[in-house]
Protein backbone atom coordinates (compact mmCIF):
# COMPACT_ATOMS: atom_id res chain seq x y z
CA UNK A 1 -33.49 -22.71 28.66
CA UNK A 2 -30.56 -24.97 27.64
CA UNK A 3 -31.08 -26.94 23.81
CA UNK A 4 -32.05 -30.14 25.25
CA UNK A 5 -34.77 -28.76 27.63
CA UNK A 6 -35.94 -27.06 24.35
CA UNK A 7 -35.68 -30.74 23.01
CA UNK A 8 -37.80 -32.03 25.43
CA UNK A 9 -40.51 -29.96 25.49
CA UNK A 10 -41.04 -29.70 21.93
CA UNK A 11 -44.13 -31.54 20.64
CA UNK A 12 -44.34 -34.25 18.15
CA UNK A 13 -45.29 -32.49 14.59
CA UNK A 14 -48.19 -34.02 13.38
CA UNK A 15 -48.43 -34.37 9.38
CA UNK A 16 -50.95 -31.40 9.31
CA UNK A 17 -47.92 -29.26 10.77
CA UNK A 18 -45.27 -30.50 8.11
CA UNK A 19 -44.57 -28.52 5.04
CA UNK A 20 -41.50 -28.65 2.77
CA UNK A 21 -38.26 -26.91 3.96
CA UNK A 22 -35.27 -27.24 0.97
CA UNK A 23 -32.05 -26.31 1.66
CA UNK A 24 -31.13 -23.79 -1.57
CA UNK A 25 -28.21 -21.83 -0.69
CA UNK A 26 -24.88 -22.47 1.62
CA UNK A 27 -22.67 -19.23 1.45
CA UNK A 28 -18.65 -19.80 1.50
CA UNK A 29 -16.27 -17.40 2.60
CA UNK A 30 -13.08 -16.72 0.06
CA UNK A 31 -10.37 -14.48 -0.29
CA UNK A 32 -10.02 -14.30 -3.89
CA UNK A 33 -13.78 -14.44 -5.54
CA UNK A 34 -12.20 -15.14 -9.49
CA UNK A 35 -10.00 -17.46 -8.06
CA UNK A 36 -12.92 -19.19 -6.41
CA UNK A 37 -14.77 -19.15 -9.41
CA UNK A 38 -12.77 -20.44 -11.40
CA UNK A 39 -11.68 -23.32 -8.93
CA UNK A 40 -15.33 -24.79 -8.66
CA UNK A 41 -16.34 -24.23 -12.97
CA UNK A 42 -13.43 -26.56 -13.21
CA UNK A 43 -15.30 -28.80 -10.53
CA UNK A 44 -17.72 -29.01 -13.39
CA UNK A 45 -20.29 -26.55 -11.36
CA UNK A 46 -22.73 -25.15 -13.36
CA UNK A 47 -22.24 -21.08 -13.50
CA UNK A 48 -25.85 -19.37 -12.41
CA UNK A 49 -24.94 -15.68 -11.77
CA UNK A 50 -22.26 -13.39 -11.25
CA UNK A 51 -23.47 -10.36 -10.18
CA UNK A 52 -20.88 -7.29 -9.65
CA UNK A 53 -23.12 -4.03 -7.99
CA UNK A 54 -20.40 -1.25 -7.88
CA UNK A 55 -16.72 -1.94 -6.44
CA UNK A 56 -18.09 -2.79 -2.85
CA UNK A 57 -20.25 -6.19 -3.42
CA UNK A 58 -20.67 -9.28 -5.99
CA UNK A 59 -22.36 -12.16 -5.34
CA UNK A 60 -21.66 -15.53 -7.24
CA UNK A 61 -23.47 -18.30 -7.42
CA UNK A 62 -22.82 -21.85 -8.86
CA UNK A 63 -24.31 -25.14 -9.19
CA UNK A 64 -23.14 -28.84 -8.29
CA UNK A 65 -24.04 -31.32 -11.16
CA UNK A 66 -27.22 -32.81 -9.63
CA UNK A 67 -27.93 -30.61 -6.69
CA UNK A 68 -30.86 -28.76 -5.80
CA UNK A 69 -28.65 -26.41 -3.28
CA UNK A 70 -25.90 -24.21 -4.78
CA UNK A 71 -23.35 -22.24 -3.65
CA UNK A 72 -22.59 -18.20 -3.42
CA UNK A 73 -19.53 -16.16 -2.28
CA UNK A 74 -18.17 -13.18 -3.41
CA UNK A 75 -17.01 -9.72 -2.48
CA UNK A 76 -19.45 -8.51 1.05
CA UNK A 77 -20.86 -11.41 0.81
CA UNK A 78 -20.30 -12.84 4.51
CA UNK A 79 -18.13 -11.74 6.94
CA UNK A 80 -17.18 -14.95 8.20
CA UNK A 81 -12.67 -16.08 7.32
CA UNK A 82 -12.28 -17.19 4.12
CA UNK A 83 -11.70 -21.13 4.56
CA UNK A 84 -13.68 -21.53 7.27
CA UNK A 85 -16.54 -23.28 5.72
CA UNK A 86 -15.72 -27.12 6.63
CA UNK A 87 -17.62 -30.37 6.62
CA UNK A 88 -19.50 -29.89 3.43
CA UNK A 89 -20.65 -32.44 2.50
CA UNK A 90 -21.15 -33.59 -1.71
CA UNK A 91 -22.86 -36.81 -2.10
CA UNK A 92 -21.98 -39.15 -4.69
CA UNK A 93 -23.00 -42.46 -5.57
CA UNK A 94 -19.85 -44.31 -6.49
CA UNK A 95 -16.93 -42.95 -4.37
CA UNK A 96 -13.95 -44.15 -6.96
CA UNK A 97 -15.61 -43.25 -9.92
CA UNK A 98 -16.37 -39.61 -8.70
CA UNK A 99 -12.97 -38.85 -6.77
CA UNK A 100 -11.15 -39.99 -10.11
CA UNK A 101 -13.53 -37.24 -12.33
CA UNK A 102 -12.02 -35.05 -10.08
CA UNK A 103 -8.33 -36.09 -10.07
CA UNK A 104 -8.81 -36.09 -13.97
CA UNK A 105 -9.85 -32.11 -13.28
CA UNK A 106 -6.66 -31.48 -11.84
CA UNK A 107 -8.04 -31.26 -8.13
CA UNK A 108 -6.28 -32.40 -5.48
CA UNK A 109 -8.76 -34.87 -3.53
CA UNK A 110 -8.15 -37.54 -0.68
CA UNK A 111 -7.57 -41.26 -1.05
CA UNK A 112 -11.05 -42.26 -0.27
CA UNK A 113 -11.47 -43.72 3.65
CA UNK A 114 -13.66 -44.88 5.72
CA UNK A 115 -15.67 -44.64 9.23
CA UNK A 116 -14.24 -47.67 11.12
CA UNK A 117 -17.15 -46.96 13.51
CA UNK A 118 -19.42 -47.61 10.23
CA UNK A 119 -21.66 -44.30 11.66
CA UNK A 120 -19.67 -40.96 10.75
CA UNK A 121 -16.30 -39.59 9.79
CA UNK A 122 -14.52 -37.76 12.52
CA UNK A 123 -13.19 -34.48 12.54
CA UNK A 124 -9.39 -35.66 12.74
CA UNK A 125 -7.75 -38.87 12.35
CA UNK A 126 -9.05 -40.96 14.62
CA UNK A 127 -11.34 -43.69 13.65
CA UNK A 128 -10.81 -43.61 9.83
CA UNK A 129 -9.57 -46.28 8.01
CA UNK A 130 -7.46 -45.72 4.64
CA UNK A 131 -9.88 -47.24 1.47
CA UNK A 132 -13.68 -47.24 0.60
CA UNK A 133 -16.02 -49.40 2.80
CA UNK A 134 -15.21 -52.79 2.68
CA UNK A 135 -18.91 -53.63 1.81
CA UNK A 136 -19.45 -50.30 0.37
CA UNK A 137 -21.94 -49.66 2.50
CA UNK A 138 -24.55 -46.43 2.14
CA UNK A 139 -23.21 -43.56 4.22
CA UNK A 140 -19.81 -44.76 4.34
CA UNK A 141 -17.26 -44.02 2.18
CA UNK A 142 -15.61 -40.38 2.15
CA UNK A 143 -13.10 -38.55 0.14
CA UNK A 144 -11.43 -34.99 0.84
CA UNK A 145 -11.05 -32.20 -0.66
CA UNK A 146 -10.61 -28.10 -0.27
CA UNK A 147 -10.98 -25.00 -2.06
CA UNK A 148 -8.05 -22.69 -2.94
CA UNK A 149 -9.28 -20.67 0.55
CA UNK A 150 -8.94 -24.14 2.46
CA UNK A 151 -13.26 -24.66 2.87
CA UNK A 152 -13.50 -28.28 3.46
CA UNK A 153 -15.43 -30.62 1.12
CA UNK A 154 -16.22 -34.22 1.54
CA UNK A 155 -17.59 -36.51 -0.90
CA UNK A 156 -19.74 -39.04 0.74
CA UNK A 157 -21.40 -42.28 -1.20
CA UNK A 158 -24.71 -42.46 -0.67
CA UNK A 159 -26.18 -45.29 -2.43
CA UNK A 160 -29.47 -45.60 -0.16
CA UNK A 161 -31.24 -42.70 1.14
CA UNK A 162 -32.13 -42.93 4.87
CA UNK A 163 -35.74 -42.20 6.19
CA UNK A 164 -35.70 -42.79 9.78
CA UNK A 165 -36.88 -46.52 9.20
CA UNK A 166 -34.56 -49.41 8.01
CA UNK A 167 -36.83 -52.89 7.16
CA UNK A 168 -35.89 -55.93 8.27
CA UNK A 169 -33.44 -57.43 5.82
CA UNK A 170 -32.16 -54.27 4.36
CA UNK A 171 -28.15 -54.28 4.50
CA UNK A 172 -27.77 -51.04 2.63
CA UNK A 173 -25.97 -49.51 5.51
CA UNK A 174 -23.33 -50.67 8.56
CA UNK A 175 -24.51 -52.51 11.11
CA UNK A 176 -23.82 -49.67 13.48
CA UNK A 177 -26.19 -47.31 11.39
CA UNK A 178 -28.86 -49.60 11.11
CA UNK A 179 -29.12 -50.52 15.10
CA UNK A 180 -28.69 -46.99 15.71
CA UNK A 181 -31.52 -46.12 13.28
CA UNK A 182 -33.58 -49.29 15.09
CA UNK A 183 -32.72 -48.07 18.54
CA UNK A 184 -34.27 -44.37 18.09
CA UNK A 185 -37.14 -45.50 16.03
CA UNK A 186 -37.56 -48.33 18.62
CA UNK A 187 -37.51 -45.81 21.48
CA UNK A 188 -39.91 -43.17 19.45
CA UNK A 189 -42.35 -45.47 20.01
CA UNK A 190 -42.46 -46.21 23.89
C-alpha cells in the first residue's frame, strides 16, 4: 500500500480519539561530542545531562532557551553521519534581533532571507530572496546556521502560530500561506 492510499483511507479523528503527542527529543549525529557541547552551551543552550556509562556510550542532552524539545548526541548514540541532521528548524520571534545574539556569540549564521514564494524555504538556492520578509510576515523569514559537524539549523520567525484556520482579515502570514491554508480547510469541508 503506497503513503497516499494509506492517506486516503485513513479516517477523520474525532476529538474523542485525540490526545497530546509533544515532540521532546531530536537526536544529532557528531563526530566530536565535547566539541559539540561546547558549540551549542555557547548557543546559550541550557546543559541538562551528560551522562558518560563506561568508554563505549554517553549521552548529552541540552536545552534551547524556550523550547520544550531538546537535543542529545553523544558517543553510540545514533549511528546515523555526523552532519547529517539538516532542516532543523529554531523558531524565533524577531529574526534580526536573534541572528545578531548569535553573531555576538561568535557563531557564524546566514544573512537572514526570505521565501520569495511566501510558503517555504527551499532546499538550495532557488526561490530565496537575500533580507527578512518585506512585511515580516509569520513563517517567513529564515537565517542559517551549522554545527561544527555541518547539522543544519534554521532560524525561522514565527510571530503567529498557525492552526489550520486563518479568519478573515488576519494578514499575519503571505498571501500564498493564507490561500493555501483557505484552500485545504475549504476543501476539508466538501
Amino acid at each position: 500500500m503506497s503513503n497516499a492510499e494509506m492517506l486516503t483511507e485513513h479516517t477523520v479523528e474525532t476529538s474523542a480519539d485525540t490526545f497530546d503527542m509533544k515532540l521532546e527529543v531530536v537526536v544529532i549525529p557528531v563526530s566530536d561530542v565535547d566539541r559539540a557541547k561546547r558549540f551549542y552551551r555557547d548557543l546559550g543552550w541550557r546543559l541538562d545531562l551528560d551522562y558518560p556509562a563506561g568508554d563505549d556510550y554517553r549521552v548529552i542532552q541540552l536545552t534551547p532557551p524556550g523550547s520544550g524539545c531538546s537535543v542529545i548526541f553523544g558517543k553510540n548514540v545514533t549511528a546515523a553521519a555526523p552532519g547529517s541532521a539538516q532542516g532543523l528548524h529554531l523558531i524565533v520571534s524577531d529574526i534580526e534581533a536573534a541572528r545578531n545574539a548569535i553573531l555576538r556569540r561568535g557563531i557564524k549564521i546566514s544573512e537572514p532571507f526570505h521565501d520569495v514564494g511566501g510558503v517555504f524555504h527551499h532546499s538550495n538556492a532557488k526561490g530565496l530572496v537575500s533580507g527578512p520578509n518585506p512585511q515580516r510576515k509569520s513563517y517567513a523569514s529564515y537565517a542559517s546556521f551549522s554545527d561544527p559537524d555541518g547539522n543544519g539549523w534554521l532560524l525561522q520567525e514565527v510571530t503567529a502560530r498557525l492552526t489550520g484556520h486563518i479568519a478573515a482579515g488576519d494578514t499575519s502570514f503571505t498571501d500564498e500561506l493564507t490561500n493555501w491554508v483557505r484552500g485545504a480547510e475549504a476543501g476539508k469541508s466538501r
